[in-house]
PDB file of N, CA and C in Angstrom:
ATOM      1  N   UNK A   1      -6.180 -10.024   8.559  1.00  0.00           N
ATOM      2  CA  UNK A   1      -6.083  -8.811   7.766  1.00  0.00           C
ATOM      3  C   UNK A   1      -4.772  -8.124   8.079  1.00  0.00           C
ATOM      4  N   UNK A   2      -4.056  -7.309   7.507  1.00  0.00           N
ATOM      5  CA  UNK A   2      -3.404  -6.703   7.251  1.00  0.00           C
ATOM      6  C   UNK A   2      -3.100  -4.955   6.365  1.00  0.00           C
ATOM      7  N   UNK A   3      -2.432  -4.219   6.687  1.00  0.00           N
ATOM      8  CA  UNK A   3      -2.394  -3.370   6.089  1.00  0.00           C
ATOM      9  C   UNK A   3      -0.896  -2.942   5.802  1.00  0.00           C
ATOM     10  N   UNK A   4      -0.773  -2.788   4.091  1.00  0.00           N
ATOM     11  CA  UNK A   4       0.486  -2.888   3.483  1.00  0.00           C
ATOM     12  C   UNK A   4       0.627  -1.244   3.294  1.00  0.00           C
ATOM     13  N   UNK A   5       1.482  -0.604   4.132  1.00  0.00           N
ATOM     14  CA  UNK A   5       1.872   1.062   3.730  1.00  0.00           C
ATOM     15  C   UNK A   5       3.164   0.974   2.668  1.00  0.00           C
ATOM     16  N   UNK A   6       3.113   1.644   1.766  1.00  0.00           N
ATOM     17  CA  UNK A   6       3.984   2.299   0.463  1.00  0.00           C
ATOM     18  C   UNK A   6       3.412   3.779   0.703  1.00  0.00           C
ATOM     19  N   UNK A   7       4.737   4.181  -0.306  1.00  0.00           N
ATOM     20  CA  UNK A   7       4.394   5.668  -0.825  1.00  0.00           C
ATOM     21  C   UNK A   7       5.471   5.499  -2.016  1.00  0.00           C
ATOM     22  N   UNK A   8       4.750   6.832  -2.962  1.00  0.00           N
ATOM     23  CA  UNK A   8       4.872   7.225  -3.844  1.00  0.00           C
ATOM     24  C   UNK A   8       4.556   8.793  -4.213  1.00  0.00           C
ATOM     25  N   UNK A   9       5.830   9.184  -5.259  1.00  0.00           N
ATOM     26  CA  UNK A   9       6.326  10.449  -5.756  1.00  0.00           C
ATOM     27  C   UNK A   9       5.619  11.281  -5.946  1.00  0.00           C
ATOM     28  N   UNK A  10       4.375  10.873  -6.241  1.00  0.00           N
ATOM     29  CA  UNK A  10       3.427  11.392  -7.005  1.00  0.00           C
ATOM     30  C   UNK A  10       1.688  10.839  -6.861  1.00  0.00           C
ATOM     31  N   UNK A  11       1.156  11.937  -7.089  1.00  0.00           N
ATOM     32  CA  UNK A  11      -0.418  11.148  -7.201  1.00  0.00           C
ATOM     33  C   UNK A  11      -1.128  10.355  -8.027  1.00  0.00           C
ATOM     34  N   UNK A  12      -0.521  10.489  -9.276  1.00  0.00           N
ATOM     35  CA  UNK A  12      -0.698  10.080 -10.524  1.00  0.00           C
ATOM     36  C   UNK A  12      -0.106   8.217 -10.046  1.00  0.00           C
ATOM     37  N   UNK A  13       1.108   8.187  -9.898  1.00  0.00           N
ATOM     38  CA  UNK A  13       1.510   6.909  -9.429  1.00  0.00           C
ATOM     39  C   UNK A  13       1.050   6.183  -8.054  1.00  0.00           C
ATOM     40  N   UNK A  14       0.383   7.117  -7.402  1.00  0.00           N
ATOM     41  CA  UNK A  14      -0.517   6.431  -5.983  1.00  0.00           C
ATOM     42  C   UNK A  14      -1.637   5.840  -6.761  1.00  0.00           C
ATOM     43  N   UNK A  15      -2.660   6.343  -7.421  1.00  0.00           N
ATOM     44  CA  UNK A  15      -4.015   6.374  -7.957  1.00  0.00           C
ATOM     45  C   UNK A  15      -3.407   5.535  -9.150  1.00  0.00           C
ATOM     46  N   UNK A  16      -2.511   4.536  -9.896  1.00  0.00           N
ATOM     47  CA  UNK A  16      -2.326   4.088 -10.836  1.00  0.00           C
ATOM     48  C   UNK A  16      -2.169   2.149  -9.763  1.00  0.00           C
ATOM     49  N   UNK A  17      -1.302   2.482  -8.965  1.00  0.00           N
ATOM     50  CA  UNK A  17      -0.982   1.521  -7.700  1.00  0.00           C
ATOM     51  C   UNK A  17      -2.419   1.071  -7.139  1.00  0.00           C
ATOM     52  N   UNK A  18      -3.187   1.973  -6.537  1.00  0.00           N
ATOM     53  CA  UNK A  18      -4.297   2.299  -5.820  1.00  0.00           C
ATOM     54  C   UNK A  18      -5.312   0.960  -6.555  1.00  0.00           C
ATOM     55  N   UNK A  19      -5.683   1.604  -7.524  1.00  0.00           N
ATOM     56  CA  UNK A  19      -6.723   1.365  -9.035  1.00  0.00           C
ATOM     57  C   UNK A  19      -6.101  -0.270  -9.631  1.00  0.00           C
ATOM     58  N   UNK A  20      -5.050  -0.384  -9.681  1.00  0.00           N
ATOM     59  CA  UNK A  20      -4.513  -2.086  -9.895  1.00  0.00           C
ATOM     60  C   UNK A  20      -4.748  -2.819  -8.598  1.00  0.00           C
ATOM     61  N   UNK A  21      -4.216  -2.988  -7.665  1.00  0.00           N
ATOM     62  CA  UNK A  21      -4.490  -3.362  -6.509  1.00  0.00           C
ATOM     63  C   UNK A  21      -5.806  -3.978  -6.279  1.00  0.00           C
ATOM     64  N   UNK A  22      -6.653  -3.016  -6.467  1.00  0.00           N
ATOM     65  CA  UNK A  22      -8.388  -3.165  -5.886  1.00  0.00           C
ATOM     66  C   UNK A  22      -8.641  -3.696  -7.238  1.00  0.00           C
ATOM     67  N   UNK A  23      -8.514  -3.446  -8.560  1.00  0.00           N
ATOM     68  CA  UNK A  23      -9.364  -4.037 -10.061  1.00  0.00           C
ATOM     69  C   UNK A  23      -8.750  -5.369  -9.523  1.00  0.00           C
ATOM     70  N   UNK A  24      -7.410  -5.661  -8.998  1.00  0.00           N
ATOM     71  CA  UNK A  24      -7.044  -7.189  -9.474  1.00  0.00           C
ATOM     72  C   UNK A  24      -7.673  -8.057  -8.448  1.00  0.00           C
ATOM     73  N   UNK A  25      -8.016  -7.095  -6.985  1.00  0.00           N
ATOM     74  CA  UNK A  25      -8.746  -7.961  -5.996  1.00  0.00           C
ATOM     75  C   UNK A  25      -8.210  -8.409  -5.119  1.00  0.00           C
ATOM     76  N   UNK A  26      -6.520  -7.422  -4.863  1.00  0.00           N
ATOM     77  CA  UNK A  26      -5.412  -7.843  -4.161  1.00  0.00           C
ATOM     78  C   UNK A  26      -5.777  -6.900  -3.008  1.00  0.00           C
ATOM     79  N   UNK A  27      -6.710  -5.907  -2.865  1.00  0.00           N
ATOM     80  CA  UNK A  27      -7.058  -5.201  -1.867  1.00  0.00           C
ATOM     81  C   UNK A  27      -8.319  -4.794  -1.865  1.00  0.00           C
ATOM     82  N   UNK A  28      -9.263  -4.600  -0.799  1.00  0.00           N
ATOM     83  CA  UNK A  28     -10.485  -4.136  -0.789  1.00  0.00           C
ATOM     84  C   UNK A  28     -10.368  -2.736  -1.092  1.00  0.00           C
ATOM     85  N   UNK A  29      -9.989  -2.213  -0.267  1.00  0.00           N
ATOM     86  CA  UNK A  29      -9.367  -0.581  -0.226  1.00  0.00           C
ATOM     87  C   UNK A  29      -7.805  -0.486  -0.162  1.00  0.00           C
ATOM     88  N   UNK A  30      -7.384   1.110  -1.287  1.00  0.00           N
ATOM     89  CA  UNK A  30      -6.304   1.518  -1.081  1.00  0.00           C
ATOM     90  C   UNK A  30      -6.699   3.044  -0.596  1.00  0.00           C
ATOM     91  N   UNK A  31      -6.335   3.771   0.557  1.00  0.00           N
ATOM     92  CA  UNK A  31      -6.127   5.044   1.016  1.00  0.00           C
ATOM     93  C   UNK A  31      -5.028   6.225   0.685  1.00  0.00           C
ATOM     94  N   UNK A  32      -5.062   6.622  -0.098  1.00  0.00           N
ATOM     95  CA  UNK A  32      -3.790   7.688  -0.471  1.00  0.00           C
ATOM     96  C   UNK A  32      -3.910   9.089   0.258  1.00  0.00           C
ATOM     97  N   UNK A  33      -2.597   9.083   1.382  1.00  0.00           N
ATOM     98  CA  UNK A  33      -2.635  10.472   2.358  1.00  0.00           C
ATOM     99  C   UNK A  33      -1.337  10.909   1.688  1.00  0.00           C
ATOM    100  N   UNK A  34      -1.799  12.305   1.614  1.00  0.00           N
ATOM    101  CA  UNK A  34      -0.450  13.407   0.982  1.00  0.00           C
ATOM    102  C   UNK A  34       0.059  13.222   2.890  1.00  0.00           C
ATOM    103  N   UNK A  35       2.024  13.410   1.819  1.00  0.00           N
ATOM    104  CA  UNK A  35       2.711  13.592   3.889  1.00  0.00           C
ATOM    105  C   UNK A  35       4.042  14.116   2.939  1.00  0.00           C
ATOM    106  N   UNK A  36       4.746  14.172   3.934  1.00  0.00           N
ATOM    107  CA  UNK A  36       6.274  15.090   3.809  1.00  0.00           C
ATOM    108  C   UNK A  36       7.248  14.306   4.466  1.00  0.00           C
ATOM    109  N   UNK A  37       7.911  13.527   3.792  1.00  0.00           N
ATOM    110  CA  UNK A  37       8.941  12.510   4.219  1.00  0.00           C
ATOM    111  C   UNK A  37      10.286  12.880   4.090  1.00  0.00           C
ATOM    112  N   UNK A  38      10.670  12.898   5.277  1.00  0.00           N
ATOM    113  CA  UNK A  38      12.944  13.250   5.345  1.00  0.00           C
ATOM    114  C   UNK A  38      12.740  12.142   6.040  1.00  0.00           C
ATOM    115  N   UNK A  39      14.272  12.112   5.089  1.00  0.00           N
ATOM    116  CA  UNK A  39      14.883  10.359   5.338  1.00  0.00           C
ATOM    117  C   UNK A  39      15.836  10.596   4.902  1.00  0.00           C
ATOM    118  N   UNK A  40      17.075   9.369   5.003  1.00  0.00           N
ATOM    119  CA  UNK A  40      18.430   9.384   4.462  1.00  0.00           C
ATOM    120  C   UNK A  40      18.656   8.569   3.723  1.00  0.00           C
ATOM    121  N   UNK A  41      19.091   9.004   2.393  1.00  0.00           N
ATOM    122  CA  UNK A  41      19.054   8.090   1.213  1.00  0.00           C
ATOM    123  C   UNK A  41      20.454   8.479   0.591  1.00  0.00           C
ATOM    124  N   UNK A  42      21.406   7.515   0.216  1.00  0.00           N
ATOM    125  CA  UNK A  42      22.838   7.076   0.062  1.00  0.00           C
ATOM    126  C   UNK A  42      23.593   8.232   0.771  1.00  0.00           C
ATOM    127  N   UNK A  43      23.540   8.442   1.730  1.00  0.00           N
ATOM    128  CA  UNK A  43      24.222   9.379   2.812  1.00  0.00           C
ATOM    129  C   UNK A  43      23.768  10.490   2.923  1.00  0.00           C
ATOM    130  N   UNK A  44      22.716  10.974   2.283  1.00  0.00           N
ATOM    131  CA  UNK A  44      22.130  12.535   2.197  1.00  0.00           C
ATOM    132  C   UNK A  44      21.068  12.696   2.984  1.00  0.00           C
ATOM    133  N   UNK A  45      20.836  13.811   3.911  1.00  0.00           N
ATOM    134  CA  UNK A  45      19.052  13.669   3.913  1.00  0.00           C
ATOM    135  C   UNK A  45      18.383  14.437   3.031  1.00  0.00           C
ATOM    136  N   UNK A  46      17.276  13.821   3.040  1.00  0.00           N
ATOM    137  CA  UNK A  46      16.193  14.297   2.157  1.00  0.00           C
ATOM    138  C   UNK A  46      14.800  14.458   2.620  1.00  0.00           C
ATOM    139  N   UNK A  47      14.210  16.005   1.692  1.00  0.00           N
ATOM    140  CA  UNK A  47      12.703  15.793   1.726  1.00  0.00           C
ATOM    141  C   UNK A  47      12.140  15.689   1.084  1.00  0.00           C
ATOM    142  N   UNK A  48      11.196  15.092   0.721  1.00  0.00           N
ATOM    143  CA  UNK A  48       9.923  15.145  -0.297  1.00  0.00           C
ATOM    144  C   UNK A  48       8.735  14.846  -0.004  1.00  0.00           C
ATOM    145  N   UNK A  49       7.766  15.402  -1.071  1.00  0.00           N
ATOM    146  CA  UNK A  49       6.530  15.224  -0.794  1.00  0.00           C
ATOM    147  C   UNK A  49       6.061  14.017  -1.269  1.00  0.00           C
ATOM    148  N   UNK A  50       5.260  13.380  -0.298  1.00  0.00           N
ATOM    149  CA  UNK A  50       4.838  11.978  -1.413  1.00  0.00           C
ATOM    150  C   UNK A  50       3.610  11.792  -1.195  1.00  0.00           C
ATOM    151  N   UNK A  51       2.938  10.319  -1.430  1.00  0.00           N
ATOM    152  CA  UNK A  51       1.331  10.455  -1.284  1.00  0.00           C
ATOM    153  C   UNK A  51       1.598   8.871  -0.571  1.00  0.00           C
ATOM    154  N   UNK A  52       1.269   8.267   0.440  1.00  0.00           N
ATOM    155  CA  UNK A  52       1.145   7.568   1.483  1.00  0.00           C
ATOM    156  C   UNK A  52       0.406   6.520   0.725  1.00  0.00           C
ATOM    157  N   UNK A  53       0.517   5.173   0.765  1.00  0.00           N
ATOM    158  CA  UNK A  53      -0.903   4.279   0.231  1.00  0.00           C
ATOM    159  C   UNK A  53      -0.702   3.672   1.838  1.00  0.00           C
ATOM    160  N   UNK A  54      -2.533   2.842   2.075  1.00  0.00           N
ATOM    161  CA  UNK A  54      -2.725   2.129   2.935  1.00  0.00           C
ATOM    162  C   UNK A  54      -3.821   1.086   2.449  1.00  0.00           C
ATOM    163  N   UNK A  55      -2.782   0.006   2.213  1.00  0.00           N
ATOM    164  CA  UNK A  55      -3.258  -1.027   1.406  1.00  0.00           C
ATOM    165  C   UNK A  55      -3.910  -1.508   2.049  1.00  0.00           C
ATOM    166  N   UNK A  56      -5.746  -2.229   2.604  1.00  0.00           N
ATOM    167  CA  UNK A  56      -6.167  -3.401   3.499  1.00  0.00           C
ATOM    168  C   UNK A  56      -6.419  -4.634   2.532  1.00  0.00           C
ATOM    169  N   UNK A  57      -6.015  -5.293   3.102  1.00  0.00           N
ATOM    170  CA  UNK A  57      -6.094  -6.722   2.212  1.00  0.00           C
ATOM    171  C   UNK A  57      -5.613  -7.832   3.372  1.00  0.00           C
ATOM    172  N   UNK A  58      -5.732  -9.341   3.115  1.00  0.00           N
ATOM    173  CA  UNK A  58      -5.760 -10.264   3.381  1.00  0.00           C
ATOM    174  C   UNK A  58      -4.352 -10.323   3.880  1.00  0.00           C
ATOM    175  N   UNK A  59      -3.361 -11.288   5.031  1.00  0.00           N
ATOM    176  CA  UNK A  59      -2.087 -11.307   5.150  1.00  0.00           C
ATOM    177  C   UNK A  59      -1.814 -13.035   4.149  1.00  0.00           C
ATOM    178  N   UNK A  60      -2.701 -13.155   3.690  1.00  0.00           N
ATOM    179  CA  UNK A  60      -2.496 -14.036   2.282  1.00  0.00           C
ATOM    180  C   UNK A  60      -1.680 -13.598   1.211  1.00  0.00           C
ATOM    181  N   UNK A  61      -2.391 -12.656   1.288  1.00  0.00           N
ATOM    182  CA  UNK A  61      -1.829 -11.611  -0.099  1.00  0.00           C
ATOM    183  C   UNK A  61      -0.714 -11.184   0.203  1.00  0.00           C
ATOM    184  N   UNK A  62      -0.064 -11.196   1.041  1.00  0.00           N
ATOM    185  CA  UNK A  62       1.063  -9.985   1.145  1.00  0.00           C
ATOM    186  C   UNK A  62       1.980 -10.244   0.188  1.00  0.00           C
ATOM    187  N   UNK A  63       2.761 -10.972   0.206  1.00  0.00           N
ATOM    188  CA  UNK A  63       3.625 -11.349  -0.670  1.00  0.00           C
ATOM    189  C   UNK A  63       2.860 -10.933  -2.198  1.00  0.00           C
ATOM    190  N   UNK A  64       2.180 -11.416  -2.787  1.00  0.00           N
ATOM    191  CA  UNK A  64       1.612 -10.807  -3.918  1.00  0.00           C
ATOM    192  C   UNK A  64       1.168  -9.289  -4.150  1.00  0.00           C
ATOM    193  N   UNK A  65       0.558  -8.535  -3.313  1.00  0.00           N
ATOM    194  CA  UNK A  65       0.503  -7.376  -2.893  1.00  0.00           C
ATOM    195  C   UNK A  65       1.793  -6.511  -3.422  1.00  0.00           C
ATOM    196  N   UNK A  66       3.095  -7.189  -2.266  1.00  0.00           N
ATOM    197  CA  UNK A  66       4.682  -7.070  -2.160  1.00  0.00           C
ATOM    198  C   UNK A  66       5.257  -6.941  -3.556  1.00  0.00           C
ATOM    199  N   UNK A  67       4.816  -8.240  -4.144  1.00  0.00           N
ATOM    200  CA  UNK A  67       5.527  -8.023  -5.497  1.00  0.00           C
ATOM    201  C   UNK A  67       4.723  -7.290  -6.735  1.00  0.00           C
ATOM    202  N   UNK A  68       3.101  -6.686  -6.656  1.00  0.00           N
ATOM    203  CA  UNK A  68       2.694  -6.197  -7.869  1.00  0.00           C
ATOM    204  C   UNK A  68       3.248  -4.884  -7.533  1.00  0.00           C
ATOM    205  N   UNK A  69       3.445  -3.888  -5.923  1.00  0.00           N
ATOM    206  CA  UNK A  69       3.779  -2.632  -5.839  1.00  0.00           C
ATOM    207  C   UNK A  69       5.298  -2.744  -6.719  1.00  0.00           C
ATOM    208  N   UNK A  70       5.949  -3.408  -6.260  1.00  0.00           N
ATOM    209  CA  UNK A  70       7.095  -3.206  -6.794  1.00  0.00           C
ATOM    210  C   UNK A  70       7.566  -3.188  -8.195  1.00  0.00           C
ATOM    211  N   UNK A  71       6.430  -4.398  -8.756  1.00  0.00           N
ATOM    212  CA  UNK A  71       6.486  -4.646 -10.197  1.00  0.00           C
ATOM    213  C   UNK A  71       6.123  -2.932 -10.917  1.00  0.00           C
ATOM    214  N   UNK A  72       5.196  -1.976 -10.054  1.00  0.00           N
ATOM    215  CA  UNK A  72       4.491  -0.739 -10.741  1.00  0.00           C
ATOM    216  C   UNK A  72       5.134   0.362  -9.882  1.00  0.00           C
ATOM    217  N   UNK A  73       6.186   0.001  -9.250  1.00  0.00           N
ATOM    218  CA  UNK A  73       6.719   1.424  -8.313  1.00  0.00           C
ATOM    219  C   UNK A  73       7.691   2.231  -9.171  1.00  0.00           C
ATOM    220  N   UNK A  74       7.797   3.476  -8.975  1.00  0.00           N
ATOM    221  CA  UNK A  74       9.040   3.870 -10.045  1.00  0.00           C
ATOM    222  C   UNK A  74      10.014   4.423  -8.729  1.00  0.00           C
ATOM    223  N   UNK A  75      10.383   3.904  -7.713  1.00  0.00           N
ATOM    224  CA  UNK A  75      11.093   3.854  -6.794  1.00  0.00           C
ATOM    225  C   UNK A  75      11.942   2.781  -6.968  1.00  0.00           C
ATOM    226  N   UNK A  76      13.344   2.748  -6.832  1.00  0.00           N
ATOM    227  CA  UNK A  76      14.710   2.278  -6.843  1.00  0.00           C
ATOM    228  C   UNK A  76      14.519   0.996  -5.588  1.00  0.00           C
ATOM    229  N   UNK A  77      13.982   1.662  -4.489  1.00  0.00           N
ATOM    230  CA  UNK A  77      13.766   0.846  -3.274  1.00  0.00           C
ATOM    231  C   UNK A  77      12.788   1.349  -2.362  1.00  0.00           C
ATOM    232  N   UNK A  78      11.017   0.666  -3.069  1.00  0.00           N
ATOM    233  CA  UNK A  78       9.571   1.149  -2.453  1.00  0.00           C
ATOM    234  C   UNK A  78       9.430   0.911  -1.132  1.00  0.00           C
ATOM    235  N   UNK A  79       8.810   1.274  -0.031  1.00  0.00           N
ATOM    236  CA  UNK A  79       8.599   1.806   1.153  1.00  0.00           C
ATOM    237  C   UNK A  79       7.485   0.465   0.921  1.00  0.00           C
ATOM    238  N   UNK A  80       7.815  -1.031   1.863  1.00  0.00           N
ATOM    239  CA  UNK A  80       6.713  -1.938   1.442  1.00  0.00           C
ATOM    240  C   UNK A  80       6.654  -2.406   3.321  1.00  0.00           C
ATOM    241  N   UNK A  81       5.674  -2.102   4.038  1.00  0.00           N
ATOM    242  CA  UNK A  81       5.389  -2.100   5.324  1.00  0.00           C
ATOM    243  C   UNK A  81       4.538  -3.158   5.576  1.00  0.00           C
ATOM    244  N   UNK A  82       4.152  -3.734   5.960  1.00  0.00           N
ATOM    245  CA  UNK A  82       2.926  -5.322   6.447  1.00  0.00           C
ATOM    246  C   UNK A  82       3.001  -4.737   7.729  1.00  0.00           C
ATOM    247  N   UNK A  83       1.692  -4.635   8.508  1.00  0.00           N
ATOM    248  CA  UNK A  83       1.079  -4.635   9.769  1.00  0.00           C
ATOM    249  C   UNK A  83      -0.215  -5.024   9.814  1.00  0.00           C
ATOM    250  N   UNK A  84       0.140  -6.178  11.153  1.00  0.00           N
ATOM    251  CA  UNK A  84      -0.508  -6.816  11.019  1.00  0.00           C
ATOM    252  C   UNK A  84      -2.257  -6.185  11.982  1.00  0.00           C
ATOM    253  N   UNK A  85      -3.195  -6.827  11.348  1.00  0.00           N
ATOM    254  CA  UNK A  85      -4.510  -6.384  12.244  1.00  0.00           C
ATOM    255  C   UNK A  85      -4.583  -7.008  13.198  1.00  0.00           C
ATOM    256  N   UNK A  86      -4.601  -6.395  14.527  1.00  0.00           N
ATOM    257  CA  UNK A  86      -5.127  -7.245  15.968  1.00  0.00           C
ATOM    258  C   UNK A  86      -6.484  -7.044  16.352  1.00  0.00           C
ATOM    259  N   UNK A  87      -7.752  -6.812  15.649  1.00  0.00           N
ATOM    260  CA  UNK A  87      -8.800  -6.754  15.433  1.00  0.00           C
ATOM    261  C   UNK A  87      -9.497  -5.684  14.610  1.00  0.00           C
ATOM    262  N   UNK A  88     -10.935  -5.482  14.907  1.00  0.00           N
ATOM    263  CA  UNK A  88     -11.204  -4.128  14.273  1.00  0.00           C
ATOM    264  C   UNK A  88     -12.864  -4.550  14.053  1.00  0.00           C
ATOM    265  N   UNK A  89     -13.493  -3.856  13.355  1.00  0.00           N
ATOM    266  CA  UNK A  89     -14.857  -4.277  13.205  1.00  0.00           C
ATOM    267  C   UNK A  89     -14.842  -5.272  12.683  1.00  0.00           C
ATOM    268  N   UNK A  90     -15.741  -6.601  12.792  1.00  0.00           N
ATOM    269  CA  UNK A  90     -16.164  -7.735  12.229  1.00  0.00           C
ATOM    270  C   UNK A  90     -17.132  -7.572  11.156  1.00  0.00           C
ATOM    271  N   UNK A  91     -17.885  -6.584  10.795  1.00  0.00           N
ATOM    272  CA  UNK A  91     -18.518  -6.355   8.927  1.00  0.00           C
ATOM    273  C   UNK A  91     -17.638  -6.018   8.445  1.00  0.00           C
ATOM    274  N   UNK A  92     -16.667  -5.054   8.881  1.00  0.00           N
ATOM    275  CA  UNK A  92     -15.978  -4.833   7.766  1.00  0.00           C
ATOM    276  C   UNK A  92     -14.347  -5.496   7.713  1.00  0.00           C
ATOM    277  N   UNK A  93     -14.001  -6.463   8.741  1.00  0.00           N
ATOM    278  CA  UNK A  93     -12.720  -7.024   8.418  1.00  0.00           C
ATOM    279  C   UNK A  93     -13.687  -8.531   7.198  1.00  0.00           C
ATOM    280  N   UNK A  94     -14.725  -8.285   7.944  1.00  0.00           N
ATOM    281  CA  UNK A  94     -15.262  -9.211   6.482  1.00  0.00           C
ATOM    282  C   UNK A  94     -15.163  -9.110   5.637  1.00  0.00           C
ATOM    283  N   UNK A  95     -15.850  -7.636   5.218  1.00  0.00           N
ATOM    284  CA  UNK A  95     -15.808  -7.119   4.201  1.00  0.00           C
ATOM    285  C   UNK A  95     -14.291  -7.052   2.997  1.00  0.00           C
ATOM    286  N   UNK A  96     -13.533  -6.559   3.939  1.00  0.00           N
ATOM    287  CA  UNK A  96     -12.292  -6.537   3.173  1.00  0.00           C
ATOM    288  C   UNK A  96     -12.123  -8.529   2.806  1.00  0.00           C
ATOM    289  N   UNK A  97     -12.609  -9.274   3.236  1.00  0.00           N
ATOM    290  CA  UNK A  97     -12.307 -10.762   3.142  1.00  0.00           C
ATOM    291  C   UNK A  97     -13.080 -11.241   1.584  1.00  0.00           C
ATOM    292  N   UNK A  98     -14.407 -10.762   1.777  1.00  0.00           N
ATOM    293  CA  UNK A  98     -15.049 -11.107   0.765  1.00  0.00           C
ATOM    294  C   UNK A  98     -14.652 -10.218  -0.738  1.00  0.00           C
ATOM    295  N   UNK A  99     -13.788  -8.677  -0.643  1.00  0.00           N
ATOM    296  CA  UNK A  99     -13.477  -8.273  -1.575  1.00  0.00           C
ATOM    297  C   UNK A  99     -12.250  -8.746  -2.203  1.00  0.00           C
ATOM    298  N   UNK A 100     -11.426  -9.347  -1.623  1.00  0.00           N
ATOM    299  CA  UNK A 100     -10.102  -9.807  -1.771  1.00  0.00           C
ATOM    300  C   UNK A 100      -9.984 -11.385  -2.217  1.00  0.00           C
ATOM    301  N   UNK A 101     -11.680 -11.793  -2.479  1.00  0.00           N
ATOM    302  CA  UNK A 101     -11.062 -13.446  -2.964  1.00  0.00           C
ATOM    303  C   UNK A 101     -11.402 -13.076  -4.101  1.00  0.00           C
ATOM    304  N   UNK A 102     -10.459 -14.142  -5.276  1.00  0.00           N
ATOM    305  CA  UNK A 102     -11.081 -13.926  -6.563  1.00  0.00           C
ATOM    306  C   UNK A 102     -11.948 -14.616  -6.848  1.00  0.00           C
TER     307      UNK A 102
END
């Protein structure tokens, strides 16, 4: 298992990401946390508000995962994170196993 962090501008575009992801079966769960991100982007810093995803899904998927966020991000260059699981509950790393095959 794995968990893929993005963010996005908006909630509307978390919950659009979120909602594809899980219908296509590329994630059991997506988690969307509001946060406040400064960072430096083409020499400036910056803040904004964004909405956090925390993708759990298979490290099968990643790469597919990788490329549907990006295919639906309206970010120039999306925030695409893989970490990997070093355990966790066994019903539910199942769980996420059995939601994620097609």
């Amino acid at each position: 298992m794995i968990v893929v962090i993005t963010s996005c501008g908006s909630r509307e575009e978390a919950e659009r990401i979120a909602a594809a992801l899980v219908g296509e079966r590329l994630a059991a769960c997506v988690q969307i946390l509001p946060a406040t991100s400064i960072y430096r982007w083409k020499g400036v810093v910056e803040q904004a508000e964004e909405h956090v995803l925390h993708v759990k899904t298979r490290a099968a998927l990643a790469d597919r995962v990788g490329a549907r966020v990006r295919a639906m991000h309206s970010y120039a260059l999306p925030e695409l994170i893989m970490v990997p699981v070093a355990g966790g509950s066994p019903d539910y790393l199942a769980w996420v196993e059995a939601e994620t095959q097609s």
